[in-house]
PDB file of N, CA and C in Angstrom:
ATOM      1  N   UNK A   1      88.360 182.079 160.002  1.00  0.00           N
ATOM      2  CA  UNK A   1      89.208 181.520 158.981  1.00  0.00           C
ATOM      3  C   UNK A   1      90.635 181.992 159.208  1.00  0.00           C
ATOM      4  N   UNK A   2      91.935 181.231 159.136  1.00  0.00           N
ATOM      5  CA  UNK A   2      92.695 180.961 159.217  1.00  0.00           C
ATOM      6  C   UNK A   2      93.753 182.432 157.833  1.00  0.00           C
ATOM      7  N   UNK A   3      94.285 183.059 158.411  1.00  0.00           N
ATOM      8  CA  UNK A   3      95.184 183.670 157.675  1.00  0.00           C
ATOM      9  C   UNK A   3      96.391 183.526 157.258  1.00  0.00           C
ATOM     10  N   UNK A   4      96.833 182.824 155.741  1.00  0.00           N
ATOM     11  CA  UNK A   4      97.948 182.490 155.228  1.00  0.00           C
ATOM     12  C   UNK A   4      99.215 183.709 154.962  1.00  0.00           C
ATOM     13  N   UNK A   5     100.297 182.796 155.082  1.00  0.00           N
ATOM     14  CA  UNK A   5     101.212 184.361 154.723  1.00  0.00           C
ATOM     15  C   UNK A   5     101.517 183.302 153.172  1.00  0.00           C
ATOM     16  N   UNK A   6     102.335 184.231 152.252  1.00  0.00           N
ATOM     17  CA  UNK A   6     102.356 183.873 150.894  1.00  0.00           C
ATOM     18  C   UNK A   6     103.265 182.349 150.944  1.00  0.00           C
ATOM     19  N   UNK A   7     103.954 182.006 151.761  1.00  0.00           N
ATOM     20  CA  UNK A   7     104.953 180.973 151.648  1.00  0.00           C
ATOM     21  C   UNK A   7     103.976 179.790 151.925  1.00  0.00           C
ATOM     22  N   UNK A   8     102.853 179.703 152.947  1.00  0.00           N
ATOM     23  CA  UNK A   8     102.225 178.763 153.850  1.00  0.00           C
ATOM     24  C   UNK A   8     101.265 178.867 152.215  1.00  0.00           C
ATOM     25  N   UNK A   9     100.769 179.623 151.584  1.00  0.00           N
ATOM     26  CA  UNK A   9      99.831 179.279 150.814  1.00  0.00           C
ATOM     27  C   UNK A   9     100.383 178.742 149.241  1.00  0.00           C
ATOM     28  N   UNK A  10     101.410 179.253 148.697  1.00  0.00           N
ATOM     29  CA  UNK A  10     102.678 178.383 147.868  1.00  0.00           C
ATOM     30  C   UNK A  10     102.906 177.190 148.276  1.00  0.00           C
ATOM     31  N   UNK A  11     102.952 176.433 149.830  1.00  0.00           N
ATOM     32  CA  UNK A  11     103.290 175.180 149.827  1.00  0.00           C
ATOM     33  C   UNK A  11     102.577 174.854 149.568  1.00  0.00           C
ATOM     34  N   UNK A  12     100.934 174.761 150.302  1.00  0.00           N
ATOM     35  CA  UNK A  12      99.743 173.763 150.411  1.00  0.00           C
ATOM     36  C   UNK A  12      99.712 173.773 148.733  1.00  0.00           C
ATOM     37  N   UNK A  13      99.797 174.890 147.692  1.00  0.00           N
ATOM     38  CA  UNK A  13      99.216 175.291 146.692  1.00  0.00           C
ATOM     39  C   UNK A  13     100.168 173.899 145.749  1.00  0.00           C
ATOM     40  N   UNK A  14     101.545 173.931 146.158  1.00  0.00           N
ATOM     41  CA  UNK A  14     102.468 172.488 145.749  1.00  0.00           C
ATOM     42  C   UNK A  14     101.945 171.312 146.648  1.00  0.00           C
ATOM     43  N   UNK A  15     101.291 170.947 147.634  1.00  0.00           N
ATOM     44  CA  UNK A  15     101.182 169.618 148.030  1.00  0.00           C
ATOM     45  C   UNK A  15     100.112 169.300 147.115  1.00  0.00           C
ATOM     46  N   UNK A  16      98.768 170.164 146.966  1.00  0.00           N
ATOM     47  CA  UNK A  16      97.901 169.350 145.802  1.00  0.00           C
ATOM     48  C   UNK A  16      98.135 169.260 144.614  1.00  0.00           C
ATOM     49  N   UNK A  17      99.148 170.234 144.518  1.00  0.00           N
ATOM     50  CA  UNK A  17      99.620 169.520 142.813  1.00  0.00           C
ATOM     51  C   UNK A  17     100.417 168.278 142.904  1.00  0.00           C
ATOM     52  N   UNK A  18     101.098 167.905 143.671  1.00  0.00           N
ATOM     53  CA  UNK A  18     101.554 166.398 144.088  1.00  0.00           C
ATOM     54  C   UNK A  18     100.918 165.740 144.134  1.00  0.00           C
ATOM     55  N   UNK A  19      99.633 165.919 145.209  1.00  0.00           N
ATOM     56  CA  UNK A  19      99.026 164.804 145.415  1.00  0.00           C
ATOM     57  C   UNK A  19      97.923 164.487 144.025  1.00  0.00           C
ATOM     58  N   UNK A  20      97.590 165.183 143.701  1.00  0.00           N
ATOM     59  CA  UNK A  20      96.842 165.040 142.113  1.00  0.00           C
ATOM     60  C   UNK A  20      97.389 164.437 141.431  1.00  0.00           C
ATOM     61  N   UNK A  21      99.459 164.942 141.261  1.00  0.00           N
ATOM     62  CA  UNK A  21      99.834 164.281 140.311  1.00  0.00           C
ATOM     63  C   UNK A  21     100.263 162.424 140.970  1.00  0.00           C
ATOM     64  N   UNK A  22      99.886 161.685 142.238  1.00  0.00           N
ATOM     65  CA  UNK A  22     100.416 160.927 142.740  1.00  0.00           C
ATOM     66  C   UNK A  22      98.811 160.158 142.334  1.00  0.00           C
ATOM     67  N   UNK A  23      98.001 160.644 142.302  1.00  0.00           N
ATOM     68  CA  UNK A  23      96.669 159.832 142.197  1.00  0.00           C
ATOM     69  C   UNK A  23      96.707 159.516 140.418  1.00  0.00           C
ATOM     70  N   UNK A  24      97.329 160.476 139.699  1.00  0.00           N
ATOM     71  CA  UNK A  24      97.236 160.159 138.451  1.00  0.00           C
ATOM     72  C   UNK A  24      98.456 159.312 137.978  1.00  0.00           C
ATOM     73  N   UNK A  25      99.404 159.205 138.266  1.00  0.00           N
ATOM     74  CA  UNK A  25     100.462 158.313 138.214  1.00  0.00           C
ATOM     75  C   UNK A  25     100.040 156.746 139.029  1.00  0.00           C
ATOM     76  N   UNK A  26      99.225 157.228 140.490  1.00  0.00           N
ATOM     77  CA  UNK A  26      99.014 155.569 140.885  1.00  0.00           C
ATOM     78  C   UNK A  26      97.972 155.295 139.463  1.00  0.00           C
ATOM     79  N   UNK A  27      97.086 155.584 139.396  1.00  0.00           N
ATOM     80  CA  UNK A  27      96.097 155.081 138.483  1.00  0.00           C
ATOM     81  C   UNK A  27      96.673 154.780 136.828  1.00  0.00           C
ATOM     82  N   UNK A  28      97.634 155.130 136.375  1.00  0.00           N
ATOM     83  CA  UNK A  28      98.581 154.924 135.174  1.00  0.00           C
ATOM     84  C   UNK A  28      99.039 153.567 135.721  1.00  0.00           C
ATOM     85  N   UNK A  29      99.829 153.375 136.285  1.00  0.00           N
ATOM     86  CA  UNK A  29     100.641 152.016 136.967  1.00  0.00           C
ATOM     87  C   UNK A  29      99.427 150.940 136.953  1.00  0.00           C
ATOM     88  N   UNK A  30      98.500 151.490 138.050  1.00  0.00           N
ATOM     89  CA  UNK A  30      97.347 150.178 138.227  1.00  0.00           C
ATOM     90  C   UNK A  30      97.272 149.978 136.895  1.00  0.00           C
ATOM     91  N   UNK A  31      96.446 150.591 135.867  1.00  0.00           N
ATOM     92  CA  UNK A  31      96.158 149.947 134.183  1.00  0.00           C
ATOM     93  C   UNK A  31      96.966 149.726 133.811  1.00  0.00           C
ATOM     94  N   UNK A  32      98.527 150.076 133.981  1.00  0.00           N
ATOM     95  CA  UNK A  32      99.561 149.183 133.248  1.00  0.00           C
ATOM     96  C   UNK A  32      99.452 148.151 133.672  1.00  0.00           C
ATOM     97  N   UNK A  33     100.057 147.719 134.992  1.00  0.00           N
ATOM     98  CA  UNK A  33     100.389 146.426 135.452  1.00  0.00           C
ATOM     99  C   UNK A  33      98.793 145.505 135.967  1.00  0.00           C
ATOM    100  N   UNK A  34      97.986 146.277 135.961  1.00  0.00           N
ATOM    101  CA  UNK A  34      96.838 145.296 136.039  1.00  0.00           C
ATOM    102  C   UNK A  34      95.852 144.761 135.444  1.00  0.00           C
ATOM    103  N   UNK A  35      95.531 145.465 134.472  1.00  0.00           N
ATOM    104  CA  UNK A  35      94.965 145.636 133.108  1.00  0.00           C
ATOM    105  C   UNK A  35      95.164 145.286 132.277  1.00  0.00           C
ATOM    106  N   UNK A  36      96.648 145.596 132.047  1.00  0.00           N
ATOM    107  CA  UNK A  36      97.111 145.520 131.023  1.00  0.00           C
ATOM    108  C   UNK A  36      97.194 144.115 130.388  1.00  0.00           C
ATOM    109  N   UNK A  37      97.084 143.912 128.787  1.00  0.00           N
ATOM    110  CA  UNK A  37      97.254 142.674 128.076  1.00  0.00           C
ATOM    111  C   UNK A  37      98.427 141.724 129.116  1.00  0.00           C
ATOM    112  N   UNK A  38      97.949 140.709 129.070  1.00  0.00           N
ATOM    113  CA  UNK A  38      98.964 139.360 129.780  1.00  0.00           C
ATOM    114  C   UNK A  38      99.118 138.220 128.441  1.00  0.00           C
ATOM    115  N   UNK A  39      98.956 138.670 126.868  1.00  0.00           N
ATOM    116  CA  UNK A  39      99.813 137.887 126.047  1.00  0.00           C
ATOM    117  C   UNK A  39      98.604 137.242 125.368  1.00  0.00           C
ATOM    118  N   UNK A  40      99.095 135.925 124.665  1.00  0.00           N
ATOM    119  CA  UNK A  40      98.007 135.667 124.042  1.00  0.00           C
ATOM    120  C   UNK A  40      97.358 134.541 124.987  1.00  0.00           C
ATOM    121  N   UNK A  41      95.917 134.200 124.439  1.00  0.00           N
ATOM    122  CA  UNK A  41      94.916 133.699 125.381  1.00  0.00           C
ATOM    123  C   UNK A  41      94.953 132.138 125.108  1.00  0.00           C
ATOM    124  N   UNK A  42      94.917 131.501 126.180  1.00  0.00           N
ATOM    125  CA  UNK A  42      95.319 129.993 126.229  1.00  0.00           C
ATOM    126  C   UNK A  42      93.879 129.158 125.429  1.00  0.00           C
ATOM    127  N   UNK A  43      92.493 129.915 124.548  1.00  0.00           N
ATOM    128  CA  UNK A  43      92.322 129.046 123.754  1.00  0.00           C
ATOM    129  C   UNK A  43      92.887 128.723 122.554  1.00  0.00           C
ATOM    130  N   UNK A  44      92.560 128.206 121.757  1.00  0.00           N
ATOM    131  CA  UNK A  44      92.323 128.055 120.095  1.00  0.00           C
ATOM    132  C   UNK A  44      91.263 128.859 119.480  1.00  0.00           C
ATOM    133  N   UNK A  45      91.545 129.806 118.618  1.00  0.00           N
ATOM    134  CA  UNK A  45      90.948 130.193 117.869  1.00  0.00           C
ATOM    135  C   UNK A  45      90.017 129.098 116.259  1.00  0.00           C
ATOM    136  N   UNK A  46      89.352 128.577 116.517  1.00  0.00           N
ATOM    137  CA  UNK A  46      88.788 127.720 115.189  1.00  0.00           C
ATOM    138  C   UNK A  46      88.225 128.442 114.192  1.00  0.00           C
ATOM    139  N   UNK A  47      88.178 128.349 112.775  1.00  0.00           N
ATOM    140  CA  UNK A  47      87.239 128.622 111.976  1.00  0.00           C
ATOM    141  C   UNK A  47      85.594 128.438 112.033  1.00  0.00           C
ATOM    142  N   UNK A  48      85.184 129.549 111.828  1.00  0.00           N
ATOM    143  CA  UNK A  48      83.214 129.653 112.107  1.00  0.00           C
ATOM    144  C   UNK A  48      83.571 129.311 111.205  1.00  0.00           C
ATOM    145  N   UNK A  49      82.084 128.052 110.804  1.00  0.00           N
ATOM    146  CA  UNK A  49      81.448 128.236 109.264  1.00  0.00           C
ATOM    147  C   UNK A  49      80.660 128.890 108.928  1.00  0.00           C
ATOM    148  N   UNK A  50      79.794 130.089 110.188  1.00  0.00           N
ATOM    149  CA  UNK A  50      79.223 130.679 109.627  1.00  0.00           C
ATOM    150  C   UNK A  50      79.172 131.959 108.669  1.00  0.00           C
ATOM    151  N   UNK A  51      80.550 132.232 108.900  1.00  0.00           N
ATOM    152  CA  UNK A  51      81.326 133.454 108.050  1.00  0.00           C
ATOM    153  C   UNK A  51      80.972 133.476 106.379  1.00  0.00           C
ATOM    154  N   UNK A  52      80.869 133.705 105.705  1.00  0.00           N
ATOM    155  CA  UNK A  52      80.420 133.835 104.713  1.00  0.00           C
ATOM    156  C   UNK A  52      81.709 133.396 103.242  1.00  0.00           C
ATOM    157  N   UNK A  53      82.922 133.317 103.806  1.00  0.00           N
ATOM    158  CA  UNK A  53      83.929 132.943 103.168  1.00  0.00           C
ATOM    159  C   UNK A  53      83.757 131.156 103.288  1.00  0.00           C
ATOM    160  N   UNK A  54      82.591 130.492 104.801  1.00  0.00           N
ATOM    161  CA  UNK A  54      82.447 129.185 104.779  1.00  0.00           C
ATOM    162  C   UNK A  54      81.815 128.395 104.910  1.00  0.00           C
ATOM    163  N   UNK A  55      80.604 129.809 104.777  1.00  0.00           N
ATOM    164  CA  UNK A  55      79.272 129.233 104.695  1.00  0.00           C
ATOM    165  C   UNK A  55      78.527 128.981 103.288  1.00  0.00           C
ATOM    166  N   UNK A  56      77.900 127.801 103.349  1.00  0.00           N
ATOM    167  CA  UNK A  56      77.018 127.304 101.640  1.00  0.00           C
ATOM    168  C   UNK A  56      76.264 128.325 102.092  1.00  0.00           C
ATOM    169  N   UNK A  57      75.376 128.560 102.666  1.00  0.00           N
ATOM    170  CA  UNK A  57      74.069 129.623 102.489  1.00  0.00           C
ATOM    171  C   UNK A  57      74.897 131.096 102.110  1.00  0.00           C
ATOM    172  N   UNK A  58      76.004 130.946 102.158  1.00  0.00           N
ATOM    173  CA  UNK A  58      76.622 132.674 101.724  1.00  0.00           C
ATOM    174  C   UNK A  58      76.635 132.337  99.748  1.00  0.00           C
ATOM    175  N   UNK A  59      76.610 131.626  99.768  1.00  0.00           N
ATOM    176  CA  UNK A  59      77.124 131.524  98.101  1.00  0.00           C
ATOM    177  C   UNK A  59      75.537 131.878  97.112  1.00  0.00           C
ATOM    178  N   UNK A  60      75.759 132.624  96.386  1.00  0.00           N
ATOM    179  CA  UNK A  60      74.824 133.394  95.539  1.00  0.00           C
ATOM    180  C   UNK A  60      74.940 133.051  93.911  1.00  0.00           C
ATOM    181  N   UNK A  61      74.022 132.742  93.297  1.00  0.00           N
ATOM    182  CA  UNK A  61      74.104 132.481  91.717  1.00  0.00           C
ATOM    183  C   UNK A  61      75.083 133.946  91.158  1.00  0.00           C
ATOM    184  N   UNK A  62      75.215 134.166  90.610  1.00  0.00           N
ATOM    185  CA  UNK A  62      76.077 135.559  89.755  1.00  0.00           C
ATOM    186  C   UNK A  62      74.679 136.380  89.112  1.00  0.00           C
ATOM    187  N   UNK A  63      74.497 137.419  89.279  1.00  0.00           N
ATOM    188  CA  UNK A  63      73.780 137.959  88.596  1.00  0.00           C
ATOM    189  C   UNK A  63      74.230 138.637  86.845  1.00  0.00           C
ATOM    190  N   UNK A  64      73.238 138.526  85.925  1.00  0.00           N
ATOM    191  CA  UNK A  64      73.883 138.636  84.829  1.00  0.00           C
ATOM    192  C   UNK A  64      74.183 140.199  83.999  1.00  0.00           C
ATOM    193  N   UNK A  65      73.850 140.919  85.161  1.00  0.00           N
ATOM    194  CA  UNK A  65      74.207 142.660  84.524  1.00  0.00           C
ATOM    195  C   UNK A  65      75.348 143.226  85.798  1.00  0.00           C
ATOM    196  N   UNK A  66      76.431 143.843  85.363  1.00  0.00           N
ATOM    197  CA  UNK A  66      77.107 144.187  85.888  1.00  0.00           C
ATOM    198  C   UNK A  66      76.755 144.986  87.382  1.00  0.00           C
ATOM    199  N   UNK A  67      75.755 145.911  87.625  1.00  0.00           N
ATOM    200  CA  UNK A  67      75.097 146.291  88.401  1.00  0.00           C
ATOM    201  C   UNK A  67      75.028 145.707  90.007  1.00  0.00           C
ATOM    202  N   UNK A  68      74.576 144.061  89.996  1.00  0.00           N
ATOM    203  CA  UNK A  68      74.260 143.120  91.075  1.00  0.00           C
ATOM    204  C   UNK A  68      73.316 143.643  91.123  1.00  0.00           C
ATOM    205  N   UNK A  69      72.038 144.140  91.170  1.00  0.00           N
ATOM    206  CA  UNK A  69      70.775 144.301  91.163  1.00  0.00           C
ATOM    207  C   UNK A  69      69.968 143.478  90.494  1.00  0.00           C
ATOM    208  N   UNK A  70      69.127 143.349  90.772  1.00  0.00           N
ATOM    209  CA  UNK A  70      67.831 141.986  90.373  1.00  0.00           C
ATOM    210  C   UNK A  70      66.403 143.318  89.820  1.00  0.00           C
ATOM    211  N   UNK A  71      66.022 142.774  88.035  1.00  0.00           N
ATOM    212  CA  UNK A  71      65.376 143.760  87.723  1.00  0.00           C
ATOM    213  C   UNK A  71      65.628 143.577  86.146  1.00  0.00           C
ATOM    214  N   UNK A  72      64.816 144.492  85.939  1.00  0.00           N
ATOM    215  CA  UNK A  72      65.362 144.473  84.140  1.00  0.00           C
ATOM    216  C   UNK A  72      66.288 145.080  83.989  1.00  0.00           C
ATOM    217  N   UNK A  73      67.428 144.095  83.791  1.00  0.00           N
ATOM    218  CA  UNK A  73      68.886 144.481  82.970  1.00  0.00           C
ATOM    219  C   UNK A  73      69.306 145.121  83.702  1.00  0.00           C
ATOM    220  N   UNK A  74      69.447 145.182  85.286  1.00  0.00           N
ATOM    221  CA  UNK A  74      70.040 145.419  86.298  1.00  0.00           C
ATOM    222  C   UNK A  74      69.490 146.331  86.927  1.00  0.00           C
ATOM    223  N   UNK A  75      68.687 146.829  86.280  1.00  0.00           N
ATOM    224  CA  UNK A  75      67.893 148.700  86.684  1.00  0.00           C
ATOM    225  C   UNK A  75      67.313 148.518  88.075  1.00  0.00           C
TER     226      UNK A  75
END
């Protein structure tokens, strides 16, 4: 094995902190610019009817005790 003097082991000790920080900066950029949202989407959004604001099967008689429970007198 190879014997460093303190300067030779300070550099290498700065090239992988570069290169770590160059892999984490490419990979920031790629998800910005490649990933990233491109705006809004060329369909139409339509109304479901199955949503419950437009669906008949969502609509419910009123129950008559404050509660909404089904029972004697809401219990």
């Amino acid at each position: 094995m190879e014997h460093l003097t303190h300067g030779e082991s300070a550099l290498r000790t700065w090239l992988w902190i570069a290169a770590l920080l160059g892999i984490i900066l490419f990979k920031g950029f790629y998800s910005f610019f490649v990933v990233s949202d491109m705006g809004q989407p060329t369909w139409s959004y339509r109304p479901i009817q199955d949503v419950p604001a437009s669906s008949a099967y969502a609509v419910y008689p009123p129950l008559p005790y404050p509660q909404h429970v089904r029972g004697n007198k809401g219990e």
